[in-house]
PDB file of N, CA and C in Angstrom:
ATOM      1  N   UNK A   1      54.203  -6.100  15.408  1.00  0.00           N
ATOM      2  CA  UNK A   1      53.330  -7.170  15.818  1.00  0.00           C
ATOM      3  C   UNK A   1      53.780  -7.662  17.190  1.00  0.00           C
ATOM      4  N   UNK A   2      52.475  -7.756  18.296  1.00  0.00           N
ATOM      5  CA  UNK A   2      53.329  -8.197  19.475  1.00  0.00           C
ATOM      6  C   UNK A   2      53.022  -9.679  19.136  1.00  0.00           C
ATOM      7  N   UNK A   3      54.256 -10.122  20.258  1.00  0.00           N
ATOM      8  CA  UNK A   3      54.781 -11.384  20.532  1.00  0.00           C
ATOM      9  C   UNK A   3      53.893 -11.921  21.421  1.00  0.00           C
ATOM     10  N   UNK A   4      52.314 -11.334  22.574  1.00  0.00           N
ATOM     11  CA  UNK A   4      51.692 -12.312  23.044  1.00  0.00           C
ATOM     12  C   UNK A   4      50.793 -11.630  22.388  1.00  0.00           C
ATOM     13  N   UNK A   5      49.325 -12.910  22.260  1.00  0.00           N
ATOM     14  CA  UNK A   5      48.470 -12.671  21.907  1.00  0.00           C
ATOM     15  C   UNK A   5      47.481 -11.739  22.806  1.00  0.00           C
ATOM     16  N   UNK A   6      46.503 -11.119  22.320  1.00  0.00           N
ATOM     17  CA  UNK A   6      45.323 -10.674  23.321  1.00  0.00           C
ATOM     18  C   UNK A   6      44.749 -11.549  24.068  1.00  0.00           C
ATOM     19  N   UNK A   7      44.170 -11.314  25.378  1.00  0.00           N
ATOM     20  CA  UNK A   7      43.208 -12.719  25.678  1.00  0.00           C
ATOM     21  C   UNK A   7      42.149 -12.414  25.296  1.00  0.00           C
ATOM     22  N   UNK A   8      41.320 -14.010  24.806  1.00  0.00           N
ATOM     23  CA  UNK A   8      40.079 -13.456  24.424  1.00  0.00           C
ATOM     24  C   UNK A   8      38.898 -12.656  25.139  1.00  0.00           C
ATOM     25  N   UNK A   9      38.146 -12.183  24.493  1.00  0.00           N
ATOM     26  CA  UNK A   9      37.339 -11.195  25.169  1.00  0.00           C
ATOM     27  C   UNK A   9      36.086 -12.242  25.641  1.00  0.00           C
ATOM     28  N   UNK A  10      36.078 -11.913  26.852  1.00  0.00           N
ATOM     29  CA  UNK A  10      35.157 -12.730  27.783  1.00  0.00           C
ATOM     30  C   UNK A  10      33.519 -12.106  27.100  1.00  0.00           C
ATOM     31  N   UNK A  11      32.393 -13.387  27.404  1.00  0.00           N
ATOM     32  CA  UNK A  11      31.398 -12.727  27.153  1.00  0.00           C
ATOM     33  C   UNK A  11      30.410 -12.744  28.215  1.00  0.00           C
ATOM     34  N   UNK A  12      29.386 -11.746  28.286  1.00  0.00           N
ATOM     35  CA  UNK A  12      28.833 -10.989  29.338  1.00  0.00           C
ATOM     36  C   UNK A  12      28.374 -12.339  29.878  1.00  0.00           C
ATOM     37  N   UNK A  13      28.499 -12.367  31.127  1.00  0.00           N
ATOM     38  CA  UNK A  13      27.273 -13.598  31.852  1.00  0.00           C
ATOM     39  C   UNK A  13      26.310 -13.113  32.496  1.00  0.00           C
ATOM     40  N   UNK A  14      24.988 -14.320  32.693  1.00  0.00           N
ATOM     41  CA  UNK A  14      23.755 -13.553  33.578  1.00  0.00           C
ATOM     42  C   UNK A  14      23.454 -14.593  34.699  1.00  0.00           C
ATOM     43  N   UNK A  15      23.104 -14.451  35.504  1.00  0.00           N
ATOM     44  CA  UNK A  15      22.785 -15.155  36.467  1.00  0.00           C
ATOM     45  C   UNK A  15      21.329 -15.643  36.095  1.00  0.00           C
ATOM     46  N   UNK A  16      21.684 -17.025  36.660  1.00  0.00           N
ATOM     47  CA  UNK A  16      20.480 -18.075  36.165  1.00  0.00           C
ATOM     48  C   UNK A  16      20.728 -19.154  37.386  1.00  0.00           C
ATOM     49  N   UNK A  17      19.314 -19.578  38.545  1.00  0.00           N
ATOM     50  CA  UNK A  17      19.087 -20.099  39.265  1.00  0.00           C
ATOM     51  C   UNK A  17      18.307 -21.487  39.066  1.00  0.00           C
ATOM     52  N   UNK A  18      19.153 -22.395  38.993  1.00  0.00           N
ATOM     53  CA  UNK A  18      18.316 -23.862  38.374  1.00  0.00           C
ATOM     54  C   UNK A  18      18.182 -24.840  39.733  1.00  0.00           C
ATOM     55  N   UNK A  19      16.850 -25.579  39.904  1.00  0.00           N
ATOM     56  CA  UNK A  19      16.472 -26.384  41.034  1.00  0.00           C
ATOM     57  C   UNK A  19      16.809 -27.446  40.195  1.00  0.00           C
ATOM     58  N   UNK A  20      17.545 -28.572  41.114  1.00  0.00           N
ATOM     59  CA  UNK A  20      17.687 -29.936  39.828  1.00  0.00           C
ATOM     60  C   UNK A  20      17.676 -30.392  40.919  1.00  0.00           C
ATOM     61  N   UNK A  21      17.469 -31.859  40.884  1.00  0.00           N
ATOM     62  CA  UNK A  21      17.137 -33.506  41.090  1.00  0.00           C
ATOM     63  C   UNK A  21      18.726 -33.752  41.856  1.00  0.00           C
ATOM     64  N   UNK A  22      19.288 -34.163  43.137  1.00  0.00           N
ATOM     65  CA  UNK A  22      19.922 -33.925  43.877  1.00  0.00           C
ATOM     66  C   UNK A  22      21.076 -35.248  43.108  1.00  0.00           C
ATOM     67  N   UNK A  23      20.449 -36.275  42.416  1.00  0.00           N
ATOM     68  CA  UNK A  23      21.560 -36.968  41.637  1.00  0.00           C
ATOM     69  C   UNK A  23      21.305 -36.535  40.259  1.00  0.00           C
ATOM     70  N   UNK A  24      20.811 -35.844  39.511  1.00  0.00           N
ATOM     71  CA  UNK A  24      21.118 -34.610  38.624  1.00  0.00           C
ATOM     72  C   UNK A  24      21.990 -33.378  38.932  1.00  0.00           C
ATOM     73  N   UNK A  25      22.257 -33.072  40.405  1.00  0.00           N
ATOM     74  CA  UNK A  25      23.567 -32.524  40.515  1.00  0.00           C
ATOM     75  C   UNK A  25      24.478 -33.042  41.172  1.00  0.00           C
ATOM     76  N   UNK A  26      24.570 -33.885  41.669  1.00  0.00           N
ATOM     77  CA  UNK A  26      25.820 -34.799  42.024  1.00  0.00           C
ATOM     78  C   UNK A  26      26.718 -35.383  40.249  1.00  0.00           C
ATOM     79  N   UNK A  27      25.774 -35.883  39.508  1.00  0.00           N
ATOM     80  CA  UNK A  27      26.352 -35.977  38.239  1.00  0.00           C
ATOM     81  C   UNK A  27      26.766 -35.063  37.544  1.00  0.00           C
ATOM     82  N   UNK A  28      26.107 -33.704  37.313  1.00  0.00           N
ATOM     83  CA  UNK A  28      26.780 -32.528  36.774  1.00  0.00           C
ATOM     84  C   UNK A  28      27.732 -32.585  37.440  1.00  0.00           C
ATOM     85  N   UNK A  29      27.761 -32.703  39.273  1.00  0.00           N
ATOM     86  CA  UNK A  29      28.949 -31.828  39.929  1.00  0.00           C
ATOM     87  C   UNK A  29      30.413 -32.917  39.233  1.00  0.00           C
ATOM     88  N   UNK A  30      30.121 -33.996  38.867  1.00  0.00           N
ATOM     89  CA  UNK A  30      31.036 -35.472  39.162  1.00  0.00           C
ATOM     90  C   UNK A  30      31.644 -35.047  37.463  1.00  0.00           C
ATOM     91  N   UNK A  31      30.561 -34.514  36.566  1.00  0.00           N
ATOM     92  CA  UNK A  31      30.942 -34.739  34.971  1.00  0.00           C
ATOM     93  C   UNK A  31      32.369 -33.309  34.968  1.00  0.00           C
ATOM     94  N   UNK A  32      31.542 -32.191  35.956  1.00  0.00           N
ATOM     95  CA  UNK A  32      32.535 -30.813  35.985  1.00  0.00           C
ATOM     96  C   UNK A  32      34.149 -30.732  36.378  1.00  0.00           C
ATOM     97  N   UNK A  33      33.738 -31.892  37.400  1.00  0.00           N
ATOM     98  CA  UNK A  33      35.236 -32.235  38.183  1.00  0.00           C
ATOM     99  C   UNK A  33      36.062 -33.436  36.794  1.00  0.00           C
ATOM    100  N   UNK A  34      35.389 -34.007  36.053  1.00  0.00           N
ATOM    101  CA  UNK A  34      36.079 -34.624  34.992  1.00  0.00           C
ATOM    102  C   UNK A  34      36.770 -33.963  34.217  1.00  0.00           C
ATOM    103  N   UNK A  35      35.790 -33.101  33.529  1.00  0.00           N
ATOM    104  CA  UNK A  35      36.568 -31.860  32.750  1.00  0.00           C
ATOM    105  C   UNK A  35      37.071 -31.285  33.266  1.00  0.00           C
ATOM    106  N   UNK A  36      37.160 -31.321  34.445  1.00  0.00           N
ATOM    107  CA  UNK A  36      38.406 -30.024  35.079  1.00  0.00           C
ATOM    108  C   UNK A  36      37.763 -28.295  35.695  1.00  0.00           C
ATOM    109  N   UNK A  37      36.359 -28.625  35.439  1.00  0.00           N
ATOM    110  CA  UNK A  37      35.970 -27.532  34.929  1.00  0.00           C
ATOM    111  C   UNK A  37      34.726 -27.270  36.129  1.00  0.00           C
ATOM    112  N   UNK A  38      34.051 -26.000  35.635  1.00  0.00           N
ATOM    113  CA  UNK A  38      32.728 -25.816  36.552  1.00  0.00           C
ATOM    114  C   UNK A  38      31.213 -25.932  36.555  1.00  0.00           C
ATOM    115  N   UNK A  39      30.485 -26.466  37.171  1.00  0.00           N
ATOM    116  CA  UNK A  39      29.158 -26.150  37.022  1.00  0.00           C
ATOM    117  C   UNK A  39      28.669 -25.687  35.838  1.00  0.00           C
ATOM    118  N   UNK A  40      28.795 -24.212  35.974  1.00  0.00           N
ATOM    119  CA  UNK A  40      28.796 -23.317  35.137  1.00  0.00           C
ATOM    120  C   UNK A  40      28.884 -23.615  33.502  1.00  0.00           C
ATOM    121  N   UNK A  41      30.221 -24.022  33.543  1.00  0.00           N
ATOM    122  CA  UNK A  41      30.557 -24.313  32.229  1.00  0.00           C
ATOM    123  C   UNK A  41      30.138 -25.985  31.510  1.00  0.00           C
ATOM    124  N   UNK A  42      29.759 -26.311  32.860  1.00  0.00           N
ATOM    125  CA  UNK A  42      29.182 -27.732  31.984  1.00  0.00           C
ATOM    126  C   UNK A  42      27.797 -26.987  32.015  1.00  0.00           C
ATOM    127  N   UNK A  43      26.922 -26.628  32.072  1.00  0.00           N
ATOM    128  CA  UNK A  43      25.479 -26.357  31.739  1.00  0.00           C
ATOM    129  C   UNK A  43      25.657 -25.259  30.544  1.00  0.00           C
ATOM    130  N   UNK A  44      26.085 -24.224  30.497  1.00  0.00           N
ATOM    131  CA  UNK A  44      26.638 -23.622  29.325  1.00  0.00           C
ATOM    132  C   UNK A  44      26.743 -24.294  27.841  1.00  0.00           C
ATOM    133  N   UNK A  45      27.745 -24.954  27.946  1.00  0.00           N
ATOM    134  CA  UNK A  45      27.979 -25.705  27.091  1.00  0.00           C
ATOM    135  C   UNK A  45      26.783 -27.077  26.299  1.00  0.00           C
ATOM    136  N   UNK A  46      26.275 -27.720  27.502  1.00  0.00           N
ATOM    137  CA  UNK A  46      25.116 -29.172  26.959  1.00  0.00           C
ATOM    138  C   UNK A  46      23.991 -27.773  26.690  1.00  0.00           C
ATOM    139  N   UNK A  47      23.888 -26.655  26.792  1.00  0.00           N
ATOM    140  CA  UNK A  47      23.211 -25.797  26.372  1.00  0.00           C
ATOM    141  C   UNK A  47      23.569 -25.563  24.708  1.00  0.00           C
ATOM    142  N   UNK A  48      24.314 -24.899  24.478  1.00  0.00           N
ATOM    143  CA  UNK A  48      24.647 -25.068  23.494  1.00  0.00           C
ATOM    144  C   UNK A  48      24.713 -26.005  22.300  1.00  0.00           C
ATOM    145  N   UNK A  49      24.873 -27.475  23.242  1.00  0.00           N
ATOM    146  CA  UNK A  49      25.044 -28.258  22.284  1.00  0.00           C
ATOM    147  C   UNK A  49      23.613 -28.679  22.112  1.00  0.00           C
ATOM    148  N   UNK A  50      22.493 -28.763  22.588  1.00  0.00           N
ATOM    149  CA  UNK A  50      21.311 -28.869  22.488  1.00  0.00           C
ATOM    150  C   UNK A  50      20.968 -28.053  21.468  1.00  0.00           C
ATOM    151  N   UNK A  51      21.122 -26.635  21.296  1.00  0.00           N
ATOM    152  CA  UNK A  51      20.321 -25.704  20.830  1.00  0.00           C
ATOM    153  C   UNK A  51      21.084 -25.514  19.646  1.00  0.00           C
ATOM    154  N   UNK A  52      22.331 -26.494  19.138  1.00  0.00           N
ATOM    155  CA  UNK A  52      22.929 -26.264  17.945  1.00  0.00           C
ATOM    156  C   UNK A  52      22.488 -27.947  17.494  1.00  0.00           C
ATOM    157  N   UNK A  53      22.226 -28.607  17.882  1.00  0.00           N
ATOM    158  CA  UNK A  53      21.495 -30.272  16.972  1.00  0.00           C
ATOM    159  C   UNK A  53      19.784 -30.070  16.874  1.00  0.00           C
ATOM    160  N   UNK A  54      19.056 -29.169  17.705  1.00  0.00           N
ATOM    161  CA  UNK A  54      17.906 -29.379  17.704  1.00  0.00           C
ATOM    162  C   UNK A  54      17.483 -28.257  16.369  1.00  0.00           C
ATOM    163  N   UNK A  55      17.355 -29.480  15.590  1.00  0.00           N
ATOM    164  CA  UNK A  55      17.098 -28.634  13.889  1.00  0.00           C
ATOM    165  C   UNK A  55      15.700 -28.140  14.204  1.00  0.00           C
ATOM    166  N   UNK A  56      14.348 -28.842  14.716  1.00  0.00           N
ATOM    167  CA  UNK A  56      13.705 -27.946  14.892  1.00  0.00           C
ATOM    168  C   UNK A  56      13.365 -26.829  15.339  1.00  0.00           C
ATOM    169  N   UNK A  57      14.232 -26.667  16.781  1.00  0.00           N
ATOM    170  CA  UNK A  57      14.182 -25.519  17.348  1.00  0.00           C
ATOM    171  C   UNK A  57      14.520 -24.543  16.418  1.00  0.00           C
ATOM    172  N   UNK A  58      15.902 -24.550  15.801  1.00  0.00           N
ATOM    173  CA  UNK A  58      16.231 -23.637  15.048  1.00  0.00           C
ATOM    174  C   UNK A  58      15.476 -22.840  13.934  1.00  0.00           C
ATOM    175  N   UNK A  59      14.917 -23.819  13.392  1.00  0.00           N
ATOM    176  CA  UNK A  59      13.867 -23.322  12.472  1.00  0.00           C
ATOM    177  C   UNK A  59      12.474 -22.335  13.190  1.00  0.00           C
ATOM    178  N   UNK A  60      12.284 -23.077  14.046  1.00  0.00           N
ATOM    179  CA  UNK A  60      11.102 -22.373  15.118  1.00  0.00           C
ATOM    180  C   UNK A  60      12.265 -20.804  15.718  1.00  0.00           C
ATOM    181  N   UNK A  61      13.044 -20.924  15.543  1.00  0.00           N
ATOM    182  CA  UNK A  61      13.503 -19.856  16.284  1.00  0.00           C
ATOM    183  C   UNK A  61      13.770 -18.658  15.072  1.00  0.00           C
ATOM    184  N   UNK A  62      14.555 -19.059  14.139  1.00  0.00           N
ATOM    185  CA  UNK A  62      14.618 -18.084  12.854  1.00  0.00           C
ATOM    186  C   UNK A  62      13.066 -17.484  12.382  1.00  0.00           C
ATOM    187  N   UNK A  63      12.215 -18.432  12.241  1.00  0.00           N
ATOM    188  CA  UNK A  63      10.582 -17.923  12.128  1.00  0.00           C
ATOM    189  C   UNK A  63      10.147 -17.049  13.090  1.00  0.00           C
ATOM    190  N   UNK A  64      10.794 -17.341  14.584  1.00  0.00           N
ATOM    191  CA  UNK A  64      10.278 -16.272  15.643  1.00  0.00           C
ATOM    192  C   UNK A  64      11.245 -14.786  15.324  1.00  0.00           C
ATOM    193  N   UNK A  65      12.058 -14.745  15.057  1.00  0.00           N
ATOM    194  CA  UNK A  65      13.248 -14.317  15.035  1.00  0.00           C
ATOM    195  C   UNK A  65      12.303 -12.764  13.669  1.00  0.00           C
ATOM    196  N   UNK A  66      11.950 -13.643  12.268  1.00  0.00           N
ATOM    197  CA  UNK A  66      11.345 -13.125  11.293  1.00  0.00           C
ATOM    198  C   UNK A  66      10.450 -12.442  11.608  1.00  0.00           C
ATOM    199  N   UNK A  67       9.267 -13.100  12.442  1.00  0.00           N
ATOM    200  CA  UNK A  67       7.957 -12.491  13.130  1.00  0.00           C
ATOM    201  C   UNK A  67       8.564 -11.133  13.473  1.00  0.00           C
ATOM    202  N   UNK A  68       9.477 -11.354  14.803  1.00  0.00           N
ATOM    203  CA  UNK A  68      10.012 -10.295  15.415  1.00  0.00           C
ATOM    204  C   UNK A  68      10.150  -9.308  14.421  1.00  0.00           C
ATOM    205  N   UNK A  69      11.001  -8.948  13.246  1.00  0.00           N
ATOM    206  CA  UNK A  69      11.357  -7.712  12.540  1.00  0.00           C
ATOM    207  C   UNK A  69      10.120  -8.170  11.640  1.00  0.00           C
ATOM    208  N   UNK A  70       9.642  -8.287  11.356  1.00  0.00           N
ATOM    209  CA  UNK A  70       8.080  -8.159  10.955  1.00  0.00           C
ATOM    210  C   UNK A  70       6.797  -7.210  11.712  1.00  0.00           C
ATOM    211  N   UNK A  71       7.264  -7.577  12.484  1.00  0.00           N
ATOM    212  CA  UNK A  71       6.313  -7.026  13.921  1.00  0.00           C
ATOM    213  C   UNK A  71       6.718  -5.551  14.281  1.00  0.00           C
ATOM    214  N   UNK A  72       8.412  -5.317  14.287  1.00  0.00           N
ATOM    215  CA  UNK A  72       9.005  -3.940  14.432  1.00  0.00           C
ATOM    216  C   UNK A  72       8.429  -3.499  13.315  1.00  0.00           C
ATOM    217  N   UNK A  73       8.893  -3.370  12.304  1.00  0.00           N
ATOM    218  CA  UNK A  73       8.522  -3.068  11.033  1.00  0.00           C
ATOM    219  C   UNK A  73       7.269  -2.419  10.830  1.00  0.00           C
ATOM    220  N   UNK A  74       6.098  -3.386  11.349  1.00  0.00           N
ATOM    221  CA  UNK A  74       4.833  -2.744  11.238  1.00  0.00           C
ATOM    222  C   UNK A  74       4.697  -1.683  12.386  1.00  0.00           C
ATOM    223  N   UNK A  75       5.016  -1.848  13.207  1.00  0.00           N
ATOM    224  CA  UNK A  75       4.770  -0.665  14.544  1.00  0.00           C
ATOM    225  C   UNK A  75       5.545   0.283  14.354  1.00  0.00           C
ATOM    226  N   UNK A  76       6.442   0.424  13.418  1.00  0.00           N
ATOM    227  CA  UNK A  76       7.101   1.330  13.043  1.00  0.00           C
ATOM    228  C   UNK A  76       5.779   2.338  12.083  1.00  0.00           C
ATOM    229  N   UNK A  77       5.236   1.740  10.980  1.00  0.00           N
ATOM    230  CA  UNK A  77       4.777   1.936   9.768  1.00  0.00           C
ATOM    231  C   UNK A  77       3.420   2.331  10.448  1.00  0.00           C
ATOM    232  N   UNK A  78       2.982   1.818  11.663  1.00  0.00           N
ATOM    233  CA  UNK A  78       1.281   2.391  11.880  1.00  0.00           C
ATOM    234  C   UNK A  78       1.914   3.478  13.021  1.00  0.00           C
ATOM    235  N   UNK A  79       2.804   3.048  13.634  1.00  0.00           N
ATOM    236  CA  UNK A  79       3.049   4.865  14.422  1.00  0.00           C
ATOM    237  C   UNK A  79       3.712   6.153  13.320  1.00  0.00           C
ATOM    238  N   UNK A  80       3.636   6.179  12.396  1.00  0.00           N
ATOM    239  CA  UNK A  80       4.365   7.089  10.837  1.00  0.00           C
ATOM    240  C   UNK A  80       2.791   7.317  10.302  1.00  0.00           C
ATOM    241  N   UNK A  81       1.964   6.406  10.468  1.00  0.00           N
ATOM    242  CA  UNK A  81       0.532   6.338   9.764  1.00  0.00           C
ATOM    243  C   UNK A  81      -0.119   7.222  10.855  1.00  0.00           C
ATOM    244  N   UNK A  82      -0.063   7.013  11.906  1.00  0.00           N
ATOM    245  CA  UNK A  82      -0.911   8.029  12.955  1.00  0.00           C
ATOM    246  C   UNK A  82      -0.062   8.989  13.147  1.00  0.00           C
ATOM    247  N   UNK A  83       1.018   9.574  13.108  1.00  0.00           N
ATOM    248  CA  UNK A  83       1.546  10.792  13.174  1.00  0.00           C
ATOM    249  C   UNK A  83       1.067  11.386  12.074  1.00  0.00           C
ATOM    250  N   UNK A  84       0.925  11.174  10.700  1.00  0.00           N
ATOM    251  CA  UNK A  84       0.504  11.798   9.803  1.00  0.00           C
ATOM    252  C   UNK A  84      -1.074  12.087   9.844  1.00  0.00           C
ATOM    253  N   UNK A  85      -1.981  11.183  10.258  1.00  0.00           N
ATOM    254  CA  UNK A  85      -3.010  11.540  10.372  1.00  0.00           C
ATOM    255  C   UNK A  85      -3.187  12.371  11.588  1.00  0.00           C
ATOM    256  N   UNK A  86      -2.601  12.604  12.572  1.00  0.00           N
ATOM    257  CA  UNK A  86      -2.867  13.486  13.826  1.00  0.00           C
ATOM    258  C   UNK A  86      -2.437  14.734  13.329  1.00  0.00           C
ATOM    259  N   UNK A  87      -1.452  14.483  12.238  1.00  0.00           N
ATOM    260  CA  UNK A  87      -1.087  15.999  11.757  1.00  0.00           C
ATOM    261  C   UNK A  87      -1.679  16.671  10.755  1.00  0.00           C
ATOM    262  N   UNK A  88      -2.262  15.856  10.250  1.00  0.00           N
ATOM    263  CA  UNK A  88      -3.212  16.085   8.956  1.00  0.00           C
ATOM    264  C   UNK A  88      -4.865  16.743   9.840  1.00  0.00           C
ATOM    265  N   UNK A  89      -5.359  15.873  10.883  1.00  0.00           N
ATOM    266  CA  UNK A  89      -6.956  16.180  11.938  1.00  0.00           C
ATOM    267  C   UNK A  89      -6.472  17.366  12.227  1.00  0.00           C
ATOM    268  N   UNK A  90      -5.293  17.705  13.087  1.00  0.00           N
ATOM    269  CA  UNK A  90      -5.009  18.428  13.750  1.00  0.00           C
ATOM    270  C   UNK A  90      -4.585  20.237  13.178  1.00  0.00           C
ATOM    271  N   UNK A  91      -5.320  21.039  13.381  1.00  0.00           N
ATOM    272  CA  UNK A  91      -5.179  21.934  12.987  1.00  0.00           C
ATOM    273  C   UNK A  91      -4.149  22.902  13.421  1.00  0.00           C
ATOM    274  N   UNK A  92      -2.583  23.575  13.046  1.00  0.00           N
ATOM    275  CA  UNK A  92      -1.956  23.852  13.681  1.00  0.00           C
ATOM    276  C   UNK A  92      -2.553  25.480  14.536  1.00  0.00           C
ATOM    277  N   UNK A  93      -1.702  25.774  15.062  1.00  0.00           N
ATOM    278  CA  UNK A  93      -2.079  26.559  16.892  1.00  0.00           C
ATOM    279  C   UNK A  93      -1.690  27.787  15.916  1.00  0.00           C
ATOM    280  N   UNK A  94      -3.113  28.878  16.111  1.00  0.00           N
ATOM    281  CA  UNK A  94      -3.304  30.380  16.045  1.00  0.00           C
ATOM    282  C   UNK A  94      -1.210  30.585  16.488  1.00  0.00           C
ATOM    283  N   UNK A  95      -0.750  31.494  15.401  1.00  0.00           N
ATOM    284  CA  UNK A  95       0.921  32.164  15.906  1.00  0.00           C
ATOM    285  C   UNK A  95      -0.130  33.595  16.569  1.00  0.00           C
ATOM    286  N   UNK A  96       1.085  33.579  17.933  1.00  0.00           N
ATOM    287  CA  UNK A  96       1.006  35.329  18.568  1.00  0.00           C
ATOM    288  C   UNK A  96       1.714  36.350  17.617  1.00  0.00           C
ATOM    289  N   UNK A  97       0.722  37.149  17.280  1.00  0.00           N
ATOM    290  CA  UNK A  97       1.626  38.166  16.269  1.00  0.00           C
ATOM    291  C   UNK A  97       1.324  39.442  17.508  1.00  0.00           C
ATOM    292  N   UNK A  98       1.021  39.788  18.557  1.00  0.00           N
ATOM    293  CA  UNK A  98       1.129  40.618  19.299  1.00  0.00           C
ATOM    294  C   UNK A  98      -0.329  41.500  19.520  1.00  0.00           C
ATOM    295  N   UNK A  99      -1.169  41.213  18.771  1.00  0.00           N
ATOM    296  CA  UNK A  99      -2.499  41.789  18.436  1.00  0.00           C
ATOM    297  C   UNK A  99      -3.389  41.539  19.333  1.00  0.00           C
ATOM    298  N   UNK A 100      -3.477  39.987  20.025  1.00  0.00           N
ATOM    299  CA  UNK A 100      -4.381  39.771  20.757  1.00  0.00           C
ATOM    300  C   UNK A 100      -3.773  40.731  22.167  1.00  0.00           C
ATOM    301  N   UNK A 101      -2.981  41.138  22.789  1.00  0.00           N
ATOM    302  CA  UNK A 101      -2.584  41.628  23.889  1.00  0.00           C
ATOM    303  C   UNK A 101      -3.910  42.705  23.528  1.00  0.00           C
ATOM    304  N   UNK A 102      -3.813  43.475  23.044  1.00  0.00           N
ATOM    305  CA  UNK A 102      -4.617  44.724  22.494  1.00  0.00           C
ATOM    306  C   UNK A 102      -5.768  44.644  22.828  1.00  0.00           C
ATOM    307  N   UNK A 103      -6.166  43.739  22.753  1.00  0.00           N
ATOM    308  CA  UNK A 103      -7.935  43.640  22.193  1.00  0.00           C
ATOM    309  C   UNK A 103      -8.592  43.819  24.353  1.00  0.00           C
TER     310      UNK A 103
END
């Protein structure tokens, strides 16, 4: 067993461009420098904490979430439904047995 731990594994970030209210970022910038911390991680975070109290969202989001593999599910099941029927219309292709060269 080692004696230091791993560091934790960072998670992917994306770039995201926000226009705000010039004492809407003077206060982020003022709350970041409190915590010690960045921009970044103060919007991150009141992100989070929004989207983990807002009980409705959540519910609206698990329902979207359901739709979603509902939705795969069926487009799965009608492209399996038209492959079988294209294969079923579709009559398979004359095999070359060497005969037509002849003719």
């Amino acid at each position: 067993m080692s004696i230091l731990k791993a560091p934790p594994k960072q998670p992917k970030n994306a770039t995201l461009q926000v226009r705000l209210g010039e004492d809407l970022k003077g206060r982020l910038d003022k709350y970041a420098e409190f915590l010690d911390s960045t921009d970044s991680y103060v919007v991150s975070e009141a992100l989070k904490l929004v989207f983990n109290k807002d009980t409705e969202f959540k519910v609206w989001l698990e329902r979207q979430q359901a739709n979603g593999a509902e939705s795969t599910r069926e487009l799965v099941a009608v492209a399996a439904m038209k492959e079988k029927r294209t294969s079923a219309i579709t009559p398979p292709a004359p095999k070359a047995n060497g005969s037509e060269l002849l003719r």
